[in-house]
PDB file of N, CA and C in Angstrom:
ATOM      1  N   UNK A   1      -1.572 -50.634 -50.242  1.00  0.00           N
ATOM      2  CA  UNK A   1      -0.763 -49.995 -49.242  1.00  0.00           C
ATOM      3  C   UNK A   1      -1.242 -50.434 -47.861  1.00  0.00           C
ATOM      4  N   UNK A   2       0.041 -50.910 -46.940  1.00  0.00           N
ATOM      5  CA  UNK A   2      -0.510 -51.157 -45.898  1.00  0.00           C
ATOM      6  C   UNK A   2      -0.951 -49.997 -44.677  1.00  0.00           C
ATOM      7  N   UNK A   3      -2.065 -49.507 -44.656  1.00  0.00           N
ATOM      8  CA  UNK A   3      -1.967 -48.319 -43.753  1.00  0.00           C
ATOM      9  C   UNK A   3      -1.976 -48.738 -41.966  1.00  0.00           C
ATOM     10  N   UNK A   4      -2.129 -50.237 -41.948  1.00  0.00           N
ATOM     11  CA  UNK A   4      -1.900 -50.502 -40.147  1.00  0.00           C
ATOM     12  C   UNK A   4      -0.548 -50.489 -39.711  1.00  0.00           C
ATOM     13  N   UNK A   5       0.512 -50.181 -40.593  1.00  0.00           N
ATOM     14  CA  UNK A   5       1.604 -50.038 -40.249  1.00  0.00           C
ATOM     15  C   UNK A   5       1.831 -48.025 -39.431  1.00  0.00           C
ATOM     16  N   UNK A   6       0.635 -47.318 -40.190  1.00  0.00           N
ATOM     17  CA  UNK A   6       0.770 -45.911 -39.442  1.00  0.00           C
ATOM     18  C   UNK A   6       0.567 -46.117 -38.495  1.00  0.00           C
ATOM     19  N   UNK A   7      -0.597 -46.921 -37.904  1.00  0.00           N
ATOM     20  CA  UNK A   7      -1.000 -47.085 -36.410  1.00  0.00           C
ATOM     21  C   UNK A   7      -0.499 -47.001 -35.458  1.00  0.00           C
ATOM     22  N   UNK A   8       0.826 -47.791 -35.441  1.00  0.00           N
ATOM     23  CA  UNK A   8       1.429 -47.408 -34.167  1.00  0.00           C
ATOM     24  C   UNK A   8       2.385 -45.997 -33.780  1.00  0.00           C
ATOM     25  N   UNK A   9       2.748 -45.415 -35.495  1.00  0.00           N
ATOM     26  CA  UNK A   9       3.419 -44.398 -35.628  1.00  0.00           C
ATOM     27  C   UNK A   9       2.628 -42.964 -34.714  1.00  0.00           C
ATOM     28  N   UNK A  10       1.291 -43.326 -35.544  1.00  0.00           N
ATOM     29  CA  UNK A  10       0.142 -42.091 -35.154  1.00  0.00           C
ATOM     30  C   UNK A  10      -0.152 -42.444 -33.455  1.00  0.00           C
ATOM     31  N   UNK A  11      -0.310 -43.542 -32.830  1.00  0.00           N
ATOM     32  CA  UNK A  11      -0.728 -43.706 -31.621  1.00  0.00           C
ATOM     33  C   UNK A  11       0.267 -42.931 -30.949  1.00  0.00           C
ATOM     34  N   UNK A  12       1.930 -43.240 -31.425  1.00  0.00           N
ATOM     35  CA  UNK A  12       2.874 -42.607 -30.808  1.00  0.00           C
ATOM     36  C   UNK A  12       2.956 -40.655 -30.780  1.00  0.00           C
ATOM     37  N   UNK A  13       2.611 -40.258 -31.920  1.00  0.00           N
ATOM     38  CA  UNK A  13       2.706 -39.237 -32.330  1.00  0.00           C
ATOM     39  C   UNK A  13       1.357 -38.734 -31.147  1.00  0.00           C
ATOM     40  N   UNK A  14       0.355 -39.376 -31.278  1.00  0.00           N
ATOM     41  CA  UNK A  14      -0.488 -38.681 -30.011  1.00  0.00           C
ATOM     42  C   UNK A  14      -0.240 -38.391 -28.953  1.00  0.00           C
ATOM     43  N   UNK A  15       0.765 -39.600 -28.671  1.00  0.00           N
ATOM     44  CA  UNK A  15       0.718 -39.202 -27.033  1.00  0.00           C
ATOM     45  C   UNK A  15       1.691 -38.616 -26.703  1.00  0.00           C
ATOM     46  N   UNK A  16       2.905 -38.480 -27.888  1.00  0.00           N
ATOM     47  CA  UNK A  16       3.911 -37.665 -27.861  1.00  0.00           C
ATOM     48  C   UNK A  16       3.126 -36.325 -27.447  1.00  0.00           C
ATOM     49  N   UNK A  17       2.063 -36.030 -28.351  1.00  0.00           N
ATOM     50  CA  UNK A  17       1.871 -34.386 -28.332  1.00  0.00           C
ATOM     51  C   UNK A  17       0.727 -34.159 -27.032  1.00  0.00           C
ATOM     52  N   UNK A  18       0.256 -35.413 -26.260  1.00  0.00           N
ATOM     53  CA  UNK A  18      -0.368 -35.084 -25.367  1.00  0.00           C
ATOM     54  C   UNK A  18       0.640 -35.388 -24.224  1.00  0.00           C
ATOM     55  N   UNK A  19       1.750 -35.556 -24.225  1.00  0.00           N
ATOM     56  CA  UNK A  19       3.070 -35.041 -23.040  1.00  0.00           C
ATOM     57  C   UNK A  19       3.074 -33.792 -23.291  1.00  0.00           C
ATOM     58  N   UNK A  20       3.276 -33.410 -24.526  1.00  0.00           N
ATOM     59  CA  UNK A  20       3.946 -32.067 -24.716  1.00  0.00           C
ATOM     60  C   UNK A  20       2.893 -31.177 -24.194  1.00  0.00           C
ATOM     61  N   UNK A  21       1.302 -31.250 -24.098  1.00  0.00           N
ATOM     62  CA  UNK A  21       0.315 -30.843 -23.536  1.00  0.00           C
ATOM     63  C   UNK A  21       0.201 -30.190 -22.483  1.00  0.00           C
ATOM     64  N   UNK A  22       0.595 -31.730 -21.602  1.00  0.00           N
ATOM     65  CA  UNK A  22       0.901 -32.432 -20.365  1.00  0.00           C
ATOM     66  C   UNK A  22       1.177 -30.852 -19.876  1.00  0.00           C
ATOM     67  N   UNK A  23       2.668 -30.749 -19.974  1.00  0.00           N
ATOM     68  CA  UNK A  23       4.097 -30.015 -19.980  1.00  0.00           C
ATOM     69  C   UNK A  23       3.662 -28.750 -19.912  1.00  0.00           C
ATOM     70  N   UNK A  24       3.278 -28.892 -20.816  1.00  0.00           N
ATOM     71  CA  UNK A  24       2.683 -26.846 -20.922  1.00  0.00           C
ATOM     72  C   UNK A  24       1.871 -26.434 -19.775  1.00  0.00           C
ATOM     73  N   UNK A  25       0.529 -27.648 -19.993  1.00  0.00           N
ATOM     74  CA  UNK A  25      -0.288 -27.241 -18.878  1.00  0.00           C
ATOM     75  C   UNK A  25       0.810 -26.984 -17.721  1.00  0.00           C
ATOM     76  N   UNK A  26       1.298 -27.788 -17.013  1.00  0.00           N
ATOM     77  CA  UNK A  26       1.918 -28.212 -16.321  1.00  0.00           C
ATOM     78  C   UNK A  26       2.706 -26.442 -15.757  1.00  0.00           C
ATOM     79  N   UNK A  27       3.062 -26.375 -16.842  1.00  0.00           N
ATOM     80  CA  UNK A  27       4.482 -24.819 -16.735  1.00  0.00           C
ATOM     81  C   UNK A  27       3.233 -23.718 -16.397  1.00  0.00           C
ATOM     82  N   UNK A  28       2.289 -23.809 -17.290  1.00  0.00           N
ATOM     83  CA  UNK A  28       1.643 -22.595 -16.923  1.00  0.00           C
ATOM     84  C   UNK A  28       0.746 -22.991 -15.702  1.00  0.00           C
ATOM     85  N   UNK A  29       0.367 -23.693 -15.184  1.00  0.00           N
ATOM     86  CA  UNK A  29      -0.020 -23.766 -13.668  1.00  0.00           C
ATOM     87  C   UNK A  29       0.939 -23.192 -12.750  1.00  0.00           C
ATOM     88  N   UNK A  30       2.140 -23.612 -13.240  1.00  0.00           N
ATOM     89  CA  UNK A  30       3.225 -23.403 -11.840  1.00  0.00           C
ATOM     90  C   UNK A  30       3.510 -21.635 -12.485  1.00  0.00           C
ATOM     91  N   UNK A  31       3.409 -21.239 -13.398  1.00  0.00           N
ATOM     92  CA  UNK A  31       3.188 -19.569 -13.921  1.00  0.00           C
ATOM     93  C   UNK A  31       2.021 -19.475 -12.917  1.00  0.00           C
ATOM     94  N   UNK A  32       0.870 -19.693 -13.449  1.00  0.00           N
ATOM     95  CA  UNK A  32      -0.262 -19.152 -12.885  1.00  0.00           C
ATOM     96  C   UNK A  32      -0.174 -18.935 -10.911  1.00  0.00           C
ATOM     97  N   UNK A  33       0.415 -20.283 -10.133  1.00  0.00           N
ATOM     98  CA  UNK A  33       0.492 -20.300  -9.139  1.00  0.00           C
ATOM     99  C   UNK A  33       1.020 -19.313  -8.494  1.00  0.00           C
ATOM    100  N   UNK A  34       2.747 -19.068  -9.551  1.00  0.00           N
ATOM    101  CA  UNK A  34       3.614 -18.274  -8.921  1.00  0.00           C
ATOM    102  C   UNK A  34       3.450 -16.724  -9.217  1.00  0.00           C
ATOM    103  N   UNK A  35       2.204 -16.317 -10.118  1.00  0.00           N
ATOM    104  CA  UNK A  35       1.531 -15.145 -10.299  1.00  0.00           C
ATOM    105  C   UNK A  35       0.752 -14.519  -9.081  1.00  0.00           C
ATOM    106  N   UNK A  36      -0.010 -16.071  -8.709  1.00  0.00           N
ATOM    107  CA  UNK A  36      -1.194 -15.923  -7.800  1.00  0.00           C
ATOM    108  C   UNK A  36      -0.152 -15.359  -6.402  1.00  0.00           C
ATOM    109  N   UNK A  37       0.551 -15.968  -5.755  1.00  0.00           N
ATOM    110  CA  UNK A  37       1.536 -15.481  -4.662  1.00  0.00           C
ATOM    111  C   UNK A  37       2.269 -14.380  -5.347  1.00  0.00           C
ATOM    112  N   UNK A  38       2.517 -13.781  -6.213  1.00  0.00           N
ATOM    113  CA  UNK A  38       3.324 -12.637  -6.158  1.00  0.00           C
ATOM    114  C   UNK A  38       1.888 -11.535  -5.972  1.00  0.00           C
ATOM    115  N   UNK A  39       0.816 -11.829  -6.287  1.00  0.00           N
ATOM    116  CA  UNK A  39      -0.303 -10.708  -6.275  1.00  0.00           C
ATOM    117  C   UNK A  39      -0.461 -10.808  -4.869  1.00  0.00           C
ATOM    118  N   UNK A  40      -0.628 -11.772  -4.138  1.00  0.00           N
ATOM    119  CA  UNK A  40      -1.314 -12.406  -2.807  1.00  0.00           C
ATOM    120  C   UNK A  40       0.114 -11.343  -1.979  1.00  0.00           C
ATOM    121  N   UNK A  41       0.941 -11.232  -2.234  1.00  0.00           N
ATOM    122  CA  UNK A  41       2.232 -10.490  -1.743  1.00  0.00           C
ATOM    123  C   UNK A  41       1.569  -9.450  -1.833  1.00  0.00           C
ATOM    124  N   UNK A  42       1.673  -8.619  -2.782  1.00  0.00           N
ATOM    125  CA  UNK A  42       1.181  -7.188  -3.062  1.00  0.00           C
ATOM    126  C   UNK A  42       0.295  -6.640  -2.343  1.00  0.00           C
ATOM    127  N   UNK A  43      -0.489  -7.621  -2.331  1.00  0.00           N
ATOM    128  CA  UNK A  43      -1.987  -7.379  -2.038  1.00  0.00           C
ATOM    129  C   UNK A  43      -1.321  -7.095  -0.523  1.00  0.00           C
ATOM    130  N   UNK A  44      -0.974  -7.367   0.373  1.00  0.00           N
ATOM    131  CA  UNK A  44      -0.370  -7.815   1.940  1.00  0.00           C
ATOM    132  C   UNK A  44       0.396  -6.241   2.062  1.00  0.00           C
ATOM    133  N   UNK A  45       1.366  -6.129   1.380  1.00  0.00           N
ATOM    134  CA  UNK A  45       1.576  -4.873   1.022  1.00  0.00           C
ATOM    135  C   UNK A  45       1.098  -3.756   1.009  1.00  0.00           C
ATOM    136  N   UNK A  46       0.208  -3.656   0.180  1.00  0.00           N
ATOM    137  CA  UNK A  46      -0.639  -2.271  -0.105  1.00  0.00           C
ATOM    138  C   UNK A  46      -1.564  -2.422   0.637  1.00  0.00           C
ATOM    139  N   UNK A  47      -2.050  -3.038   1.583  1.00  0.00           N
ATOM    140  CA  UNK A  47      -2.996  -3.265   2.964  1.00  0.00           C
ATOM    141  C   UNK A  47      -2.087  -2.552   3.879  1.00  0.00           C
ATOM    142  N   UNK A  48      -0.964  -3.059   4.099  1.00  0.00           N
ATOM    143  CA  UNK A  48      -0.051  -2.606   5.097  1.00  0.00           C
ATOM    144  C   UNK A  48       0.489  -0.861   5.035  1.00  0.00           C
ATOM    145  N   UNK A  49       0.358  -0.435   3.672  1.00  0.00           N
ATOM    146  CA  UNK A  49       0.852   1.037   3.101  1.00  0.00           C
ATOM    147  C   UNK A  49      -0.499   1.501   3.230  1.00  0.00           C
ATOM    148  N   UNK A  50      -2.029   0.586   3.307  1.00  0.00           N
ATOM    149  CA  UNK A  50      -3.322   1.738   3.376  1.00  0.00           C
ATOM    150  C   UNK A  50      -2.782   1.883   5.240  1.00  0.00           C
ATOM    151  N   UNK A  51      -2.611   0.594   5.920  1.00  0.00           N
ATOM    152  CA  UNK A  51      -2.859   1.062   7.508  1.00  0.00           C
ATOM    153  C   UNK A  51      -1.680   2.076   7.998  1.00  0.00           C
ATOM    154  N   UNK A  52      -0.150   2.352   7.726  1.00  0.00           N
ATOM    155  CA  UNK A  52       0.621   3.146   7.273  1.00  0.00           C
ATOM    156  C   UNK A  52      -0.137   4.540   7.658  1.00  0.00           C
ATOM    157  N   UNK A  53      -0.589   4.441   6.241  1.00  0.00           N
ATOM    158  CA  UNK A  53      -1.374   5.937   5.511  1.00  0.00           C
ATOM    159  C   UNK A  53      -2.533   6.512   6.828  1.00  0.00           C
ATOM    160  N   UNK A  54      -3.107   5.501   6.722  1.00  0.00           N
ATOM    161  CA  UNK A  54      -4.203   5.848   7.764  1.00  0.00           C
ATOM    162  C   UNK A  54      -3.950   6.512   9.222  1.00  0.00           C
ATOM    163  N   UNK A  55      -2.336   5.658   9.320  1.00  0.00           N
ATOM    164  CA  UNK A  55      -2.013   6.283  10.792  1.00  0.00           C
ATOM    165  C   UNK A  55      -1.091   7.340  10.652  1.00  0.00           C
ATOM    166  N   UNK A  56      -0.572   8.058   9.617  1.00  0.00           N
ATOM    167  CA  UNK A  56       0.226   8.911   9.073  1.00  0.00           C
ATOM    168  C   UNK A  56      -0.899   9.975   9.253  1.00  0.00           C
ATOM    169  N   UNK A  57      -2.271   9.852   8.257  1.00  0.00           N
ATOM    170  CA  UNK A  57      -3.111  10.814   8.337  1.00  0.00           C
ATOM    171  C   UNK A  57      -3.425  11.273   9.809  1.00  0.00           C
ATOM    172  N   UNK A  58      -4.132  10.153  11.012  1.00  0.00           N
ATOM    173  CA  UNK A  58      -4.305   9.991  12.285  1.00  0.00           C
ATOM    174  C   UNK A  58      -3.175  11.024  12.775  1.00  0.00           C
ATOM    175  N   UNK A  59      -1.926  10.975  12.786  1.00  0.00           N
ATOM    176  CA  UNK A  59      -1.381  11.657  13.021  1.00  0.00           C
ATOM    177  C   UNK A  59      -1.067  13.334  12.685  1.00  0.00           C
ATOM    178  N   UNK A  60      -1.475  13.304  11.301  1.00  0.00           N
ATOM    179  CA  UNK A  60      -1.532  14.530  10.789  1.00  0.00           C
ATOM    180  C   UNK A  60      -2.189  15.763  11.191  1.00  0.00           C
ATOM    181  N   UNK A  61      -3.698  14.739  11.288  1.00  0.00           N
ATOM    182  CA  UNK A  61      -5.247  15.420  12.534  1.00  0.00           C
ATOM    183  C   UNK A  61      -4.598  16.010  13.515  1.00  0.00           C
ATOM    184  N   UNK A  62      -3.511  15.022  14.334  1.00  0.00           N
ATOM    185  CA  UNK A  62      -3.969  15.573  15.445  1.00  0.00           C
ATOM    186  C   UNK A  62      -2.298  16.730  15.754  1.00  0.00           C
ATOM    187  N   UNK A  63      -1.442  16.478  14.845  1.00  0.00           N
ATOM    188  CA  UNK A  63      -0.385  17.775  14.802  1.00  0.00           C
ATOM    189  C   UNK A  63      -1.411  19.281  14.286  1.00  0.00           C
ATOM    190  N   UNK A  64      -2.275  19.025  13.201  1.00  0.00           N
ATOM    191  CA  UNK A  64      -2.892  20.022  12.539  1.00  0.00           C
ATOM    192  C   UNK A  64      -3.981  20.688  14.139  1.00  0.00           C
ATOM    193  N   UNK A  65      -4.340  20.013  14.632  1.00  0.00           N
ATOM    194  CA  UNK A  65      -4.705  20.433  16.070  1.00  0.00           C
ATOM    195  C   UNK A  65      -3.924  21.376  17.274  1.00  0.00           C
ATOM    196  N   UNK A  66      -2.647  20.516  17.009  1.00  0.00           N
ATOM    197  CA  UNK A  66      -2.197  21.075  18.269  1.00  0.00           C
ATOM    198  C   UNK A  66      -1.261  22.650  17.590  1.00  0.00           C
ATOM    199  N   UNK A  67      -1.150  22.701  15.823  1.00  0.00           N
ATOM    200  CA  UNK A  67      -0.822  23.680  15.989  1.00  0.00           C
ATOM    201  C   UNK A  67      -1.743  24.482  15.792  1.00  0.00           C
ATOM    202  N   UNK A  68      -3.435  24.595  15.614  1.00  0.00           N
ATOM    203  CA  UNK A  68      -3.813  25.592  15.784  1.00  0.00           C
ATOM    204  C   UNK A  68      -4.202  25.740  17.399  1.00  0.00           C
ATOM    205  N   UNK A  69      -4.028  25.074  18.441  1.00  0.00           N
ATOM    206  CA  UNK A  69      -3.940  25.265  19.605  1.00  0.00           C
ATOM    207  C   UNK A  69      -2.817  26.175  19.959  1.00  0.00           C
ATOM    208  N   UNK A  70      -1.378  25.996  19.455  1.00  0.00           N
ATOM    209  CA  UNK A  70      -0.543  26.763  19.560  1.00  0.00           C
ATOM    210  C   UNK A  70      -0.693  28.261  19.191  1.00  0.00           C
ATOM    211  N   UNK A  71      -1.134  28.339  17.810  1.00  0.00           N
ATOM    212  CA  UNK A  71      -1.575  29.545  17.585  1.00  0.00           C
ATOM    213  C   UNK A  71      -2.318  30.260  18.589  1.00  0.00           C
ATOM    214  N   UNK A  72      -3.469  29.478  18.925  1.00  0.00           N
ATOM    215  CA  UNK A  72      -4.374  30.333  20.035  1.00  0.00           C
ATOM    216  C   UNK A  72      -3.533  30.647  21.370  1.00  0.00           C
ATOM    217  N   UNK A  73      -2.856  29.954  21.562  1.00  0.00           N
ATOM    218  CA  UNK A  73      -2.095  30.575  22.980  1.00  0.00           C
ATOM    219  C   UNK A  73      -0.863  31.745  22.627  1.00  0.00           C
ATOM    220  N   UNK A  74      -0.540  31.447  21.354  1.00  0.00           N
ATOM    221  CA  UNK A  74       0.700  32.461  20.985  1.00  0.00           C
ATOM    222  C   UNK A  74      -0.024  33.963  21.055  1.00  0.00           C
ATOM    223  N   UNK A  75      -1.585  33.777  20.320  1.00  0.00           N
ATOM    224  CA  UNK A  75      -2.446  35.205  20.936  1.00  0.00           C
ATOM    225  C   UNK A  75      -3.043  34.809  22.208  1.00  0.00           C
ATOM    226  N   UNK A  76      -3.019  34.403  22.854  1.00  0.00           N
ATOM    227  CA  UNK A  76      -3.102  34.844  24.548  1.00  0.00           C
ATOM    228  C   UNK A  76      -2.111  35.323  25.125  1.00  0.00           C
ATOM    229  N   UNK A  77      -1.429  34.516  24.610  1.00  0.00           N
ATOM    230  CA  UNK A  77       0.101  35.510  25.735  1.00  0.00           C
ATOM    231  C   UNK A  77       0.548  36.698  24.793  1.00  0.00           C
ATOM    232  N   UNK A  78       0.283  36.930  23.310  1.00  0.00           N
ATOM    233  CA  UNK A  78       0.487  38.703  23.082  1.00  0.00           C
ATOM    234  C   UNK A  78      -0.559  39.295  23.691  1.00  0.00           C
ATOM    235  N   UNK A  79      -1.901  38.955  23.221  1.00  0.00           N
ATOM    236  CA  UNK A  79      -3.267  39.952  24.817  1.00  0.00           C
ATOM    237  C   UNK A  79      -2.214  39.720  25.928  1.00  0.00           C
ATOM    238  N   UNK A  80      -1.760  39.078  26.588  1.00  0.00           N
ATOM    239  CA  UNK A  80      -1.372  39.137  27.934  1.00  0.00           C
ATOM    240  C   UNK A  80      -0.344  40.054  28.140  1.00  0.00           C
ATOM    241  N   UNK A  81       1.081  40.048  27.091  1.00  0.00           N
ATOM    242  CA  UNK A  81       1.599  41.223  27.142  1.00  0.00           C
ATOM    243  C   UNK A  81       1.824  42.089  27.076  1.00  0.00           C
ATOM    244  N   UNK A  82       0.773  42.161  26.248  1.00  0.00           N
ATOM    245  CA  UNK A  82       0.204  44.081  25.821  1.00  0.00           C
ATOM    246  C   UNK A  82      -0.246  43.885  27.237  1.00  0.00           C
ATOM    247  N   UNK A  83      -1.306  43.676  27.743  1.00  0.00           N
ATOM    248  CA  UNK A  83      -2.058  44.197  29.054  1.00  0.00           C
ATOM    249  C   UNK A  83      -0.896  44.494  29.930  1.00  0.00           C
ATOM    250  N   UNK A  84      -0.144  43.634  30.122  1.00  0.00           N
ATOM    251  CA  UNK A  84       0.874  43.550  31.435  1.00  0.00           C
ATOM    252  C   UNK A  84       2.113  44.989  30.786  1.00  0.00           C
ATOM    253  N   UNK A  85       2.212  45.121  29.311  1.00  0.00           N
ATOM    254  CA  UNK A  85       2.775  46.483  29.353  1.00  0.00           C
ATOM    255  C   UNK A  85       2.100  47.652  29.266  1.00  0.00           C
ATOM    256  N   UNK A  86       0.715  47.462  29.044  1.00  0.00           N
ATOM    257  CA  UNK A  86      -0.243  48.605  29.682  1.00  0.00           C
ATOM    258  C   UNK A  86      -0.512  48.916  30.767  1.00  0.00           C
ATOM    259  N   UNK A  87      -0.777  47.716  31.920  1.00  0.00           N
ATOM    260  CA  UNK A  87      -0.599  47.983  32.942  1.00  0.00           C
ATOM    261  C   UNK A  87       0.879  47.999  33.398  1.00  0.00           C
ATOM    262  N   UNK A  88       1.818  48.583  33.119  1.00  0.00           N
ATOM    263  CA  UNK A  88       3.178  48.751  33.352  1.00  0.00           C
ATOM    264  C   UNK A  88       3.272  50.262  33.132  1.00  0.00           C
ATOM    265  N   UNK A  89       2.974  50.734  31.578  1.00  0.00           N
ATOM    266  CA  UNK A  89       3.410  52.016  31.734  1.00  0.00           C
ATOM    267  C   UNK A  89       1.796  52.906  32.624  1.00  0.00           C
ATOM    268  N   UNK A  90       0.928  52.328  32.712  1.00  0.00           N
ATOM    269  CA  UNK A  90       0.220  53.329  33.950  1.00  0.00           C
ATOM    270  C   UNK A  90       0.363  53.376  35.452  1.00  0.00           C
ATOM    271  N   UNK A  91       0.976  52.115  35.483  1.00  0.00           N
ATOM    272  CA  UNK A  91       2.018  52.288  37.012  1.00  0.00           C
ATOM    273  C   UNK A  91       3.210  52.913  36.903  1.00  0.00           C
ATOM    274  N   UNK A  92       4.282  53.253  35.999  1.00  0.00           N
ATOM    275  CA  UNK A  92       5.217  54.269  35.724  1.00  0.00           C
ATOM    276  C   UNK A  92       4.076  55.294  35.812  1.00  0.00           C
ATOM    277  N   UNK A  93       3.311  55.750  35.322  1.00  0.00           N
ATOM    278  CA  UNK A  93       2.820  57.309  35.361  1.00  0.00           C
ATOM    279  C   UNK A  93       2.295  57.470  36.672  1.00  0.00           C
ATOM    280  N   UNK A  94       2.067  56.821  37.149  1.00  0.00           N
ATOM    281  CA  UNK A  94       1.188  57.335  38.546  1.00  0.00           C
ATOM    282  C   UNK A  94       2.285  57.629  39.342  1.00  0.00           C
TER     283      UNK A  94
END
């Protein structure tokens, strides 16, 4: 049997399947790449939703401030109007 006649069959058959290799590698790089930029996105994203957050909170501080500032003046001016109608009805009595 002549087996140098496979030779060129099998040489072919190799490099057939090292295209097909080729190819794959090939697809899953451009997968892998187009993975790497959709994370590299995200990532840009959820940086942008922490600084967001951060200035949402920043803001939160300082409403949570001004309404307990409010509170404190809403009791100054009831002390103030009790006094001013205490001193009201003892100027009616006199």
């Amino acid at each position: 049997m002549g087996y140098s006649s496979f030779i060129p069959v099998l040489v072919s058959a190799v490099q057939e399947l090292k295209h097909l290799q080729d190819e794959k590698a090939f697809e899953q790089q451009a997968k892998l790449s187009e993975a790497e930029t959709k994370i590299s996105e995200q990532e840009k994203k959820l940086a942008e939703q922490d600084r967001k957050i951060a200035g949402q909170e920043a803001t939160n501080a300082r409403l949570t401030a001004l309404a307990t500032e409010m509170e404190a003046l809403k009791r100054v001016v009831a002390t103030m109007e009790e006094k001013r109608s205490t001193v009201q009805a003892v100027a009616l009595k006199q």
